[in-house]
PDB file of N, CA and C in Angstrom:
ATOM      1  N   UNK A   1      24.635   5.640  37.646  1.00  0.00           N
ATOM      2  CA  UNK A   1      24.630   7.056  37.451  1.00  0.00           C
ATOM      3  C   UNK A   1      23.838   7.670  38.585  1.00  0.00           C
ATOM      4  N   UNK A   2      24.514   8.715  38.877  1.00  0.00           N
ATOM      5  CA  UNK A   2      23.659   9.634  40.347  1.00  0.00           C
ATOM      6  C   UNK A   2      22.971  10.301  39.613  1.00  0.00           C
ATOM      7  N   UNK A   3      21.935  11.004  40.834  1.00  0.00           N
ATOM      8  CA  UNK A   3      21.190  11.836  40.153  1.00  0.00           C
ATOM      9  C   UNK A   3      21.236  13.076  40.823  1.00  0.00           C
ATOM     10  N   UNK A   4      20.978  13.871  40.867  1.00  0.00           N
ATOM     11  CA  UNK A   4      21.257  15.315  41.820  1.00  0.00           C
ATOM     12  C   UNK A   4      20.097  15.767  42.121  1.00  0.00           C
ATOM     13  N   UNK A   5      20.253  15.849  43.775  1.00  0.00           N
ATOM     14  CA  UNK A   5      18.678  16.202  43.822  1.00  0.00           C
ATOM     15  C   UNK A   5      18.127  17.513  44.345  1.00  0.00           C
ATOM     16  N   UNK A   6      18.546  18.743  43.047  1.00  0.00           N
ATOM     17  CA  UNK A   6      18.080  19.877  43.795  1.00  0.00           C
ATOM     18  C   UNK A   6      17.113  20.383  42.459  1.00  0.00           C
ATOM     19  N   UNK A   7      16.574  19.687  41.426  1.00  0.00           N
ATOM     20  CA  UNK A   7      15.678  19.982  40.978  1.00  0.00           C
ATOM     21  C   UNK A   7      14.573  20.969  41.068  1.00  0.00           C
ATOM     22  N   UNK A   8      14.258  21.890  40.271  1.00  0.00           N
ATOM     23  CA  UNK A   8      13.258  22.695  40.849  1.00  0.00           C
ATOM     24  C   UNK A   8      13.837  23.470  42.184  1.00  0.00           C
ATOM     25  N   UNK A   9      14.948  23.001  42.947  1.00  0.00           N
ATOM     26  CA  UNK A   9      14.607  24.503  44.007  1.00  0.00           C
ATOM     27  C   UNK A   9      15.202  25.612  43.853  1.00  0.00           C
ATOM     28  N   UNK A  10      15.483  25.875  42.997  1.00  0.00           N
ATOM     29  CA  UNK A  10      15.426  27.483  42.701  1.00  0.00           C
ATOM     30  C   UNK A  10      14.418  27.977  41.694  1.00  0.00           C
ATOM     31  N   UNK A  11      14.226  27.149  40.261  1.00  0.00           N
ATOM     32  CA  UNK A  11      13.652  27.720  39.295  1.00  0.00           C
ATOM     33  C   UNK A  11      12.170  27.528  39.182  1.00  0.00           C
ATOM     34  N   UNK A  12      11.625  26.125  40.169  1.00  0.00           N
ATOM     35  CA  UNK A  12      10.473  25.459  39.878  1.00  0.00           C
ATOM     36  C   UNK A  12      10.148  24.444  39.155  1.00  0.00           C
ATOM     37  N   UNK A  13      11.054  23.872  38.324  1.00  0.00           N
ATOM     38  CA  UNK A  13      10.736  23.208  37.050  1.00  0.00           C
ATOM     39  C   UNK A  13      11.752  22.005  37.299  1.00  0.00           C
ATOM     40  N   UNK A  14      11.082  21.226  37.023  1.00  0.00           N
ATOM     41  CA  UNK A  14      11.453  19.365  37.082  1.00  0.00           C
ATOM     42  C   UNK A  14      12.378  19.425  35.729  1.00  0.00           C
ATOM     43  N   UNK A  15      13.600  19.928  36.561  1.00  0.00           N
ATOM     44  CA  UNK A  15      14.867  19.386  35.245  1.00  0.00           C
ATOM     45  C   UNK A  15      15.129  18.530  34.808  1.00  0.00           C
ATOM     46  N   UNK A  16      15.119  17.739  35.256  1.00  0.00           N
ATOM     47  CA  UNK A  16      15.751  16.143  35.165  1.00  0.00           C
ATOM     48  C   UNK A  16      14.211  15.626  34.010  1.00  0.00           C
ATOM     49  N   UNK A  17      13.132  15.966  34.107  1.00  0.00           N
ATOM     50  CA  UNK A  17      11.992  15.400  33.422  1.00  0.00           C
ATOM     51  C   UNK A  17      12.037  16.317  32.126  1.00  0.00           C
ATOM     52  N   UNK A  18      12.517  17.166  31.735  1.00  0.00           N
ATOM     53  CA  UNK A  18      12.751  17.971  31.060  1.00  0.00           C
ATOM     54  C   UNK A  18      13.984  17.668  30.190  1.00  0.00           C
ATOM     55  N   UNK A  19      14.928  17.277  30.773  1.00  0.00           N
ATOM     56  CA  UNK A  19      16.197  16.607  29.474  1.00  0.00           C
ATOM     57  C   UNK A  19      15.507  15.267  29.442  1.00  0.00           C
ATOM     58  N   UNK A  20      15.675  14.368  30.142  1.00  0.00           N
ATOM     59  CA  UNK A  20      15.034  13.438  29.615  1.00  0.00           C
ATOM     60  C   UNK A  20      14.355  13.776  28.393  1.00  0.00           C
ATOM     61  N   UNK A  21      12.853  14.290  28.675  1.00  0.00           N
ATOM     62  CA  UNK A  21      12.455  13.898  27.539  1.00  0.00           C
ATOM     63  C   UNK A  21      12.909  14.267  26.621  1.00  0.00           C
ATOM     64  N   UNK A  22      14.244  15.633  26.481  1.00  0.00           N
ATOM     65  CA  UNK A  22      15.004  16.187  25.266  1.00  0.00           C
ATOM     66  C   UNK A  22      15.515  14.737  24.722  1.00  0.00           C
ATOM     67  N   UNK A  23      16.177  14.221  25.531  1.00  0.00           N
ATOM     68  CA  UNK A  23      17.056  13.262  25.303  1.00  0.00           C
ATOM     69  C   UNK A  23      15.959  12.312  24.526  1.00  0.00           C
ATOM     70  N   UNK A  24      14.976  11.333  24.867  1.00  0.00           N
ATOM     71  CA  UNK A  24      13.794  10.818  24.684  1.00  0.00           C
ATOM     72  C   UNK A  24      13.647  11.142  22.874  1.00  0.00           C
ATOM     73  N   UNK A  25      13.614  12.421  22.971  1.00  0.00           N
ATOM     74  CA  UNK A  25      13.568  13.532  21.324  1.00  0.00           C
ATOM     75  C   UNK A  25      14.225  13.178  20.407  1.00  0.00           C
ATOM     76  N   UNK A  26      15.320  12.975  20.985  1.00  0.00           N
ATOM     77  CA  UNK A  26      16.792  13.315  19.662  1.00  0.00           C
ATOM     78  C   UNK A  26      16.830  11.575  19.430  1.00  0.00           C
ATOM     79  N   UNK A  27      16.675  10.902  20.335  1.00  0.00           N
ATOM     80  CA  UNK A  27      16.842   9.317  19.810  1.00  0.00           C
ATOM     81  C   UNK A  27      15.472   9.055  19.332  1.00  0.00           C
ATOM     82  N   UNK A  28      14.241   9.901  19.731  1.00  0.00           N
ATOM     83  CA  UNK A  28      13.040   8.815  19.005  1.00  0.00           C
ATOM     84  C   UNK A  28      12.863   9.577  17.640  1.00  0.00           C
ATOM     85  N   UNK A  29      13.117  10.416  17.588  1.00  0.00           N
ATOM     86  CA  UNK A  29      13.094  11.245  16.523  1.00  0.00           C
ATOM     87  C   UNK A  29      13.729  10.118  15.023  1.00  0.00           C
ATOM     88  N   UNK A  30      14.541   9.776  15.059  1.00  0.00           N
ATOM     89  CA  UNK A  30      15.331   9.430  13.894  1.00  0.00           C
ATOM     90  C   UNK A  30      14.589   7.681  13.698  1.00  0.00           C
ATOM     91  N   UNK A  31      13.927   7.223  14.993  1.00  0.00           N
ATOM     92  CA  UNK A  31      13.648   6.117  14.813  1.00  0.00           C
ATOM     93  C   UNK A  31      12.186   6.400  14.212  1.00  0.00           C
ATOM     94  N   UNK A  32      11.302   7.377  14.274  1.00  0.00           N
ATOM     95  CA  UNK A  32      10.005   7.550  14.055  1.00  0.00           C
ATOM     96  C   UNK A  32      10.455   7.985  12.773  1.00  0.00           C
ATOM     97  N   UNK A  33      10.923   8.734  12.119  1.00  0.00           N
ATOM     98  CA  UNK A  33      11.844   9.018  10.913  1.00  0.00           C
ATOM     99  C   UNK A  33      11.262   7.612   9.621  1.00  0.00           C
ATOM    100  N   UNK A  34      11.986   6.544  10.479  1.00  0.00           N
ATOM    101  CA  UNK A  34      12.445   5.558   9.904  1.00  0.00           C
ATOM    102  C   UNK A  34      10.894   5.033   9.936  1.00  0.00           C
ATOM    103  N   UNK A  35      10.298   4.747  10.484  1.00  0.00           N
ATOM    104  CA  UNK A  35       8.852   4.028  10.800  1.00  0.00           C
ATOM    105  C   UNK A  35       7.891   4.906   9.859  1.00  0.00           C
ATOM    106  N   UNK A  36       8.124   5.920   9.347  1.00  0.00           N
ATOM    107  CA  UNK A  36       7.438   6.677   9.030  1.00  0.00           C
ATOM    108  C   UNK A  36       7.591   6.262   7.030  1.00  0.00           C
ATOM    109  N   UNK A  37       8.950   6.091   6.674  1.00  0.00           N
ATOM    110  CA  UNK A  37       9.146   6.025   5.729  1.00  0.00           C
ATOM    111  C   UNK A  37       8.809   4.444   5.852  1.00  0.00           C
ATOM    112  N   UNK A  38       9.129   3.700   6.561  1.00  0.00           N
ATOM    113  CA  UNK A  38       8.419   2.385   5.972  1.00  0.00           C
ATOM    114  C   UNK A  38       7.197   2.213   5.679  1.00  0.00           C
ATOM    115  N   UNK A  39       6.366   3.034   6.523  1.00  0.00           N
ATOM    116  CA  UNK A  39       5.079   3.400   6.389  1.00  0.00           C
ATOM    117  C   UNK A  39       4.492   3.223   4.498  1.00  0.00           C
ATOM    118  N   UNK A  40       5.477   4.361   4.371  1.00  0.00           N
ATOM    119  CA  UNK A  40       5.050   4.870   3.260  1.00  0.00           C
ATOM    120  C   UNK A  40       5.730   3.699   2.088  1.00  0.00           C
ATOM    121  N   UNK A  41       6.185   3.121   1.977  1.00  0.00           N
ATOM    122  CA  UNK A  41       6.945   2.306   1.137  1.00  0.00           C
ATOM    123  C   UNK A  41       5.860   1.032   1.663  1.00  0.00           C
ATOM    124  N   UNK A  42       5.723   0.536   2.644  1.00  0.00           N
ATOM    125  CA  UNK A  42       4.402  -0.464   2.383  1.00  0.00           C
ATOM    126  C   UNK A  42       3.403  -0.010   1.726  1.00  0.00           C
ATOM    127  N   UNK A  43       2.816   1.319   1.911  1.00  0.00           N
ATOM    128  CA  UNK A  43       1.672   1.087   1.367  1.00  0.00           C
ATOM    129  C   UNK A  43       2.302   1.699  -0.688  1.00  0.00           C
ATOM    130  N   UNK A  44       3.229   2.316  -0.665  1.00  0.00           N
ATOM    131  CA  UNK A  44       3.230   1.779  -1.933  1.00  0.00           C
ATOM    132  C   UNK A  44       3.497   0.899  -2.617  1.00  0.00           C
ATOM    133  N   UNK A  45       3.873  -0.373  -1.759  1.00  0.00           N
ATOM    134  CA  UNK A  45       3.735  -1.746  -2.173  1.00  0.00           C
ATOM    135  C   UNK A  45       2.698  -2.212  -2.670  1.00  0.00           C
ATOM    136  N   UNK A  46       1.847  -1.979  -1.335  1.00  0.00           N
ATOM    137  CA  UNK A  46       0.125  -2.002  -1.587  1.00  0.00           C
ATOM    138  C   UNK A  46      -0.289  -1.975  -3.063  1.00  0.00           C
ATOM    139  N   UNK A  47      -0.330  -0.935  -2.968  1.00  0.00           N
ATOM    140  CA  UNK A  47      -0.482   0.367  -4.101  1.00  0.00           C
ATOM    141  C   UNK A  47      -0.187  -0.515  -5.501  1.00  0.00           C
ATOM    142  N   UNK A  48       1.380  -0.863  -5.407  1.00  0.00           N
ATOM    143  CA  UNK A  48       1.655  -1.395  -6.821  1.00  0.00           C
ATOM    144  C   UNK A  48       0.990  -2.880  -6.991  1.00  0.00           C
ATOM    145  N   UNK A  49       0.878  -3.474  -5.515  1.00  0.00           N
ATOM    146  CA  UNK A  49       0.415  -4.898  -6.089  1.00  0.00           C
ATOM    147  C   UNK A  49      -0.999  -4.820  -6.426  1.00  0.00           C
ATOM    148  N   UNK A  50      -1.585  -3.943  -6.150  1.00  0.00           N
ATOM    149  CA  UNK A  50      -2.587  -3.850  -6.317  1.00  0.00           C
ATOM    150  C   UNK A  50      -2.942  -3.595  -8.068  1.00  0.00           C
ATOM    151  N   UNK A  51      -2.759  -2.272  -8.281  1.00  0.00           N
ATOM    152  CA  UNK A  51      -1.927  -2.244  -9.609  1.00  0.00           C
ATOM    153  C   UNK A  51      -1.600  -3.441 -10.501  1.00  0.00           C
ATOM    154  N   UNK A  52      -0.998  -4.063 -10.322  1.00  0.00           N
ATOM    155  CA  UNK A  52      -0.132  -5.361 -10.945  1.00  0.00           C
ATOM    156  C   UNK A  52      -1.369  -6.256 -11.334  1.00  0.00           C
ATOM    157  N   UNK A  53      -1.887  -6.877 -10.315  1.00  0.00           N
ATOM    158  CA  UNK A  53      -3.069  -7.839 -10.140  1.00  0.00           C
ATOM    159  C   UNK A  53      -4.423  -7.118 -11.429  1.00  0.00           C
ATOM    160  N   UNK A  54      -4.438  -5.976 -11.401  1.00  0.00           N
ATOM    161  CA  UNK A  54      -5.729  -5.630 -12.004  1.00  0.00           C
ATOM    162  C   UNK A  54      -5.215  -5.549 -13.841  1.00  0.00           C
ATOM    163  N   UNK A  55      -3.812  -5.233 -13.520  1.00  0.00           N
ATOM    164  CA  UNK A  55      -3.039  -5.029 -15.376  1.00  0.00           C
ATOM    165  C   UNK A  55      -3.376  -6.825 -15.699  1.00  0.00           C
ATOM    166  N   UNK A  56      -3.054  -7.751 -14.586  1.00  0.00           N
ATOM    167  CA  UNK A  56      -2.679  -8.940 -14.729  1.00  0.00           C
ATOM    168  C   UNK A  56      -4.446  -9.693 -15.051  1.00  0.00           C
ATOM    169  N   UNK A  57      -5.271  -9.063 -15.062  1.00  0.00           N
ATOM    170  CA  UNK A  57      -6.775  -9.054 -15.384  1.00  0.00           C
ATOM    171  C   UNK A  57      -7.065  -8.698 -16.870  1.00  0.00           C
ATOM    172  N   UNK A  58      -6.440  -7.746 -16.537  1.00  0.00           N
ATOM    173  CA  UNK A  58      -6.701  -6.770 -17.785  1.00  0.00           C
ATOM    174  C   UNK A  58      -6.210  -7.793 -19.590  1.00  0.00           C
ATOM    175  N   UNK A  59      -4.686  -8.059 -18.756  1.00  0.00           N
ATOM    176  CA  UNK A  59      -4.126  -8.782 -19.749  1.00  0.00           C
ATOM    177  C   UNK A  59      -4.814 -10.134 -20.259  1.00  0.00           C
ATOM    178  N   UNK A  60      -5.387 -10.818 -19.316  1.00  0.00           N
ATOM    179  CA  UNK A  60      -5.816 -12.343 -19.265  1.00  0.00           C
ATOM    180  C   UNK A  60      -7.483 -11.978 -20.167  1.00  0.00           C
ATOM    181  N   UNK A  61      -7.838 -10.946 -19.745  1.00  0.00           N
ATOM    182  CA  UNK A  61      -9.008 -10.502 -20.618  1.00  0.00           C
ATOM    183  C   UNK A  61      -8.496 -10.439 -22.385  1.00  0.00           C
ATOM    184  N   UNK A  62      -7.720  -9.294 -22.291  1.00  0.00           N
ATOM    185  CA  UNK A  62      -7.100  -9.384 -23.784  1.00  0.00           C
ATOM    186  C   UNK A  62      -6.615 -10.461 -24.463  1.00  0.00           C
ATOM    187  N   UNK A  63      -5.770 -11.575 -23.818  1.00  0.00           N
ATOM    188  CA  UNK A  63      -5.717 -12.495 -24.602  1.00  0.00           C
ATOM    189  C   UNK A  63      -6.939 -13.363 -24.631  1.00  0.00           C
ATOM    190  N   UNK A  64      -8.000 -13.803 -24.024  1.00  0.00           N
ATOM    191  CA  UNK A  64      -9.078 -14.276 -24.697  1.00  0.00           C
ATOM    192  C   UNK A  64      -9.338 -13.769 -25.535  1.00  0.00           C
ATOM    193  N   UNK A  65      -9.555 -12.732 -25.494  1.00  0.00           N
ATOM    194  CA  UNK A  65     -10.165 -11.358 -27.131  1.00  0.00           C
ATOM    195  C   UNK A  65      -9.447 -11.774 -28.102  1.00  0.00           C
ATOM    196  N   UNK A  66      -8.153 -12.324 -28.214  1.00  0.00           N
ATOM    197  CA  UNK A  66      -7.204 -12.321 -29.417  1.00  0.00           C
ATOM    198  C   UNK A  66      -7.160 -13.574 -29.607  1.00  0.00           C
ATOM    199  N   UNK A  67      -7.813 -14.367 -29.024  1.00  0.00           N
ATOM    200  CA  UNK A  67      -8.545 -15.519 -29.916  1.00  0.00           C
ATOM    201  C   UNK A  67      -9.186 -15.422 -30.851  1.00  0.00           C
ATOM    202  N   UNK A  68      -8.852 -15.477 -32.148  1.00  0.00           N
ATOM    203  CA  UNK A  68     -10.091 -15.623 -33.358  1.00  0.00           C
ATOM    204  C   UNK A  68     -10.977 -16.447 -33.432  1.00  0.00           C
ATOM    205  N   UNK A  69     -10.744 -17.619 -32.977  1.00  0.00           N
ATOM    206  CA  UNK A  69     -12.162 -18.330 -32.922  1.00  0.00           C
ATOM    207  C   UNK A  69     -13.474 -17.825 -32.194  1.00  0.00           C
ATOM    208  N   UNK A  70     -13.291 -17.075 -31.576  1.00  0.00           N
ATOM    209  CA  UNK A  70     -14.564 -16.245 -30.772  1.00  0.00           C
ATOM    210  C   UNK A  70     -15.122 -15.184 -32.148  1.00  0.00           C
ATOM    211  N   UNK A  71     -14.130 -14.195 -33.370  1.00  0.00           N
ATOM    212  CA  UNK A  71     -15.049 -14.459 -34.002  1.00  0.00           C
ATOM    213  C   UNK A  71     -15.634 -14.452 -35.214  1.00  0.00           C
ATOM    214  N   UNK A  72     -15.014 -16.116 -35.384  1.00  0.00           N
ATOM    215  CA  UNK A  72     -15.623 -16.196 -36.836  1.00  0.00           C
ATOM    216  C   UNK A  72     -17.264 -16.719 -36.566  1.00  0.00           C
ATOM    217  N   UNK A  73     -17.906 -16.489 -37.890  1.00  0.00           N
ATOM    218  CA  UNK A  73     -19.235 -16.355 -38.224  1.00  0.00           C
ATOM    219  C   UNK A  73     -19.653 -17.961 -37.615  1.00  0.00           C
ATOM    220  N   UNK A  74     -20.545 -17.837 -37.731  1.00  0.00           N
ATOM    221  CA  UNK A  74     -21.176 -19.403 -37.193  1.00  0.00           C
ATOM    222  C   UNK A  74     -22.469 -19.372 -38.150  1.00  0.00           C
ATOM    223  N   UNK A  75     -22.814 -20.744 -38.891  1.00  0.00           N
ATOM    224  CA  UNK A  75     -24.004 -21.322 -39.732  1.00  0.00           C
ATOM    225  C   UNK A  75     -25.018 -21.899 -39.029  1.00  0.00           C
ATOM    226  N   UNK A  76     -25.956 -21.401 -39.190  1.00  0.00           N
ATOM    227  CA  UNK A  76     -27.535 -21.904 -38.604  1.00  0.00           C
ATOM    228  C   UNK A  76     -28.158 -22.689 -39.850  1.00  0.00           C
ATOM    229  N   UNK A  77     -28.844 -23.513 -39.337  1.00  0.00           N
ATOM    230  CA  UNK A  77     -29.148 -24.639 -40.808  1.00  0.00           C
ATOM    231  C   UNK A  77     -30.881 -24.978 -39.891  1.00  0.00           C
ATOM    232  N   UNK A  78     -31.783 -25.035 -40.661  1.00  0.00           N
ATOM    233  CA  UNK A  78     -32.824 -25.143 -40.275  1.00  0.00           C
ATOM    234  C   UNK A  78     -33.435 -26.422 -41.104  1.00  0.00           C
ATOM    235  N   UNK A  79     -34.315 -27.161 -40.605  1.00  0.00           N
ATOM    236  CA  UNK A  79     -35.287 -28.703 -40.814  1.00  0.00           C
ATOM    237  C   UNK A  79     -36.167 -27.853 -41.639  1.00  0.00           C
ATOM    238  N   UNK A  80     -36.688 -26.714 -41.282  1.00  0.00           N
ATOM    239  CA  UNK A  80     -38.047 -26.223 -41.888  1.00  0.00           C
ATOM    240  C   UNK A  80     -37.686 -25.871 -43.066  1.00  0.00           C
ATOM    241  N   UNK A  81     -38.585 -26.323 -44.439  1.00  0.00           N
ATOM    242  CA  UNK A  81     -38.241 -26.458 -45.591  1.00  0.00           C
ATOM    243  C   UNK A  81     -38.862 -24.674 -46.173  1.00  0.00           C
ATOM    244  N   UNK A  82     -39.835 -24.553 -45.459  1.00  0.00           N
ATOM    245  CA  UNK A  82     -40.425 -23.184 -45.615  1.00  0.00           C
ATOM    246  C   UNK A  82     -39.495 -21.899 -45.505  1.00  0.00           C
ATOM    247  N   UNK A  83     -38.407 -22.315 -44.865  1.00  0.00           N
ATOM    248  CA  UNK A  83     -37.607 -21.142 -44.396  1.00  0.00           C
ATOM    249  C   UNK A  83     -36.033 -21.409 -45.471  1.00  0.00           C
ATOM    250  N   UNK A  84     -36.159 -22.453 -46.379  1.00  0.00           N
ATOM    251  CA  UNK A  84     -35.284 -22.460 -46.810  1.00  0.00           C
ATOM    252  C   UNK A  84     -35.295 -22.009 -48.222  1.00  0.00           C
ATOM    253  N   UNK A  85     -34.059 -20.605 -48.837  1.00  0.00           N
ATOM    254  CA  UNK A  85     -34.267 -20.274 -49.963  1.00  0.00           C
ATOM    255  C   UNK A  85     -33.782 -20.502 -51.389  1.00  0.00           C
TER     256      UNK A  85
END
């Protein structure tokens, strides 16, 4: 591809650096788009595993609790005859 080289001599202004970067625009545009929403979808990955892991705590707590043997009563029995009624 040629390039034409009368840039700037009439108006002043670097044309050619000027579409470019239009051009530069319209294609990075849709790709930053995209980077942007992955962005956001990792970190609500994050987000949920994070989430997940602490329910997954939460739960492992509760089922110890729903053990009954934790709580039935427990018998103390003492040697000392003084303390017995």
């Amino acid at each position: 591809m040629s390039t034409l080289g009368i840039d700037g001599l009439i108006s002043g202004f670097d044309t050619t650096s000027i579409i470019n970067a239009i051009l530069d625009a319209q294609v990075r545009a849709p790709v930053s788009k995209l980077e942007d929403r992955i962005a956001t979808y990792q970190e609500r990955l994050t987000a949920y595993q994070t989430l997940s892991a602490s329910l997954l705590g939460v739960r492992t707590a509760a089922e110890t609790l729903s053990n009954a043997s934790l709580f039935q009563g427990k018998q103390a029995t003492s040697s000392n005859s003084h303390w017995s009624r």
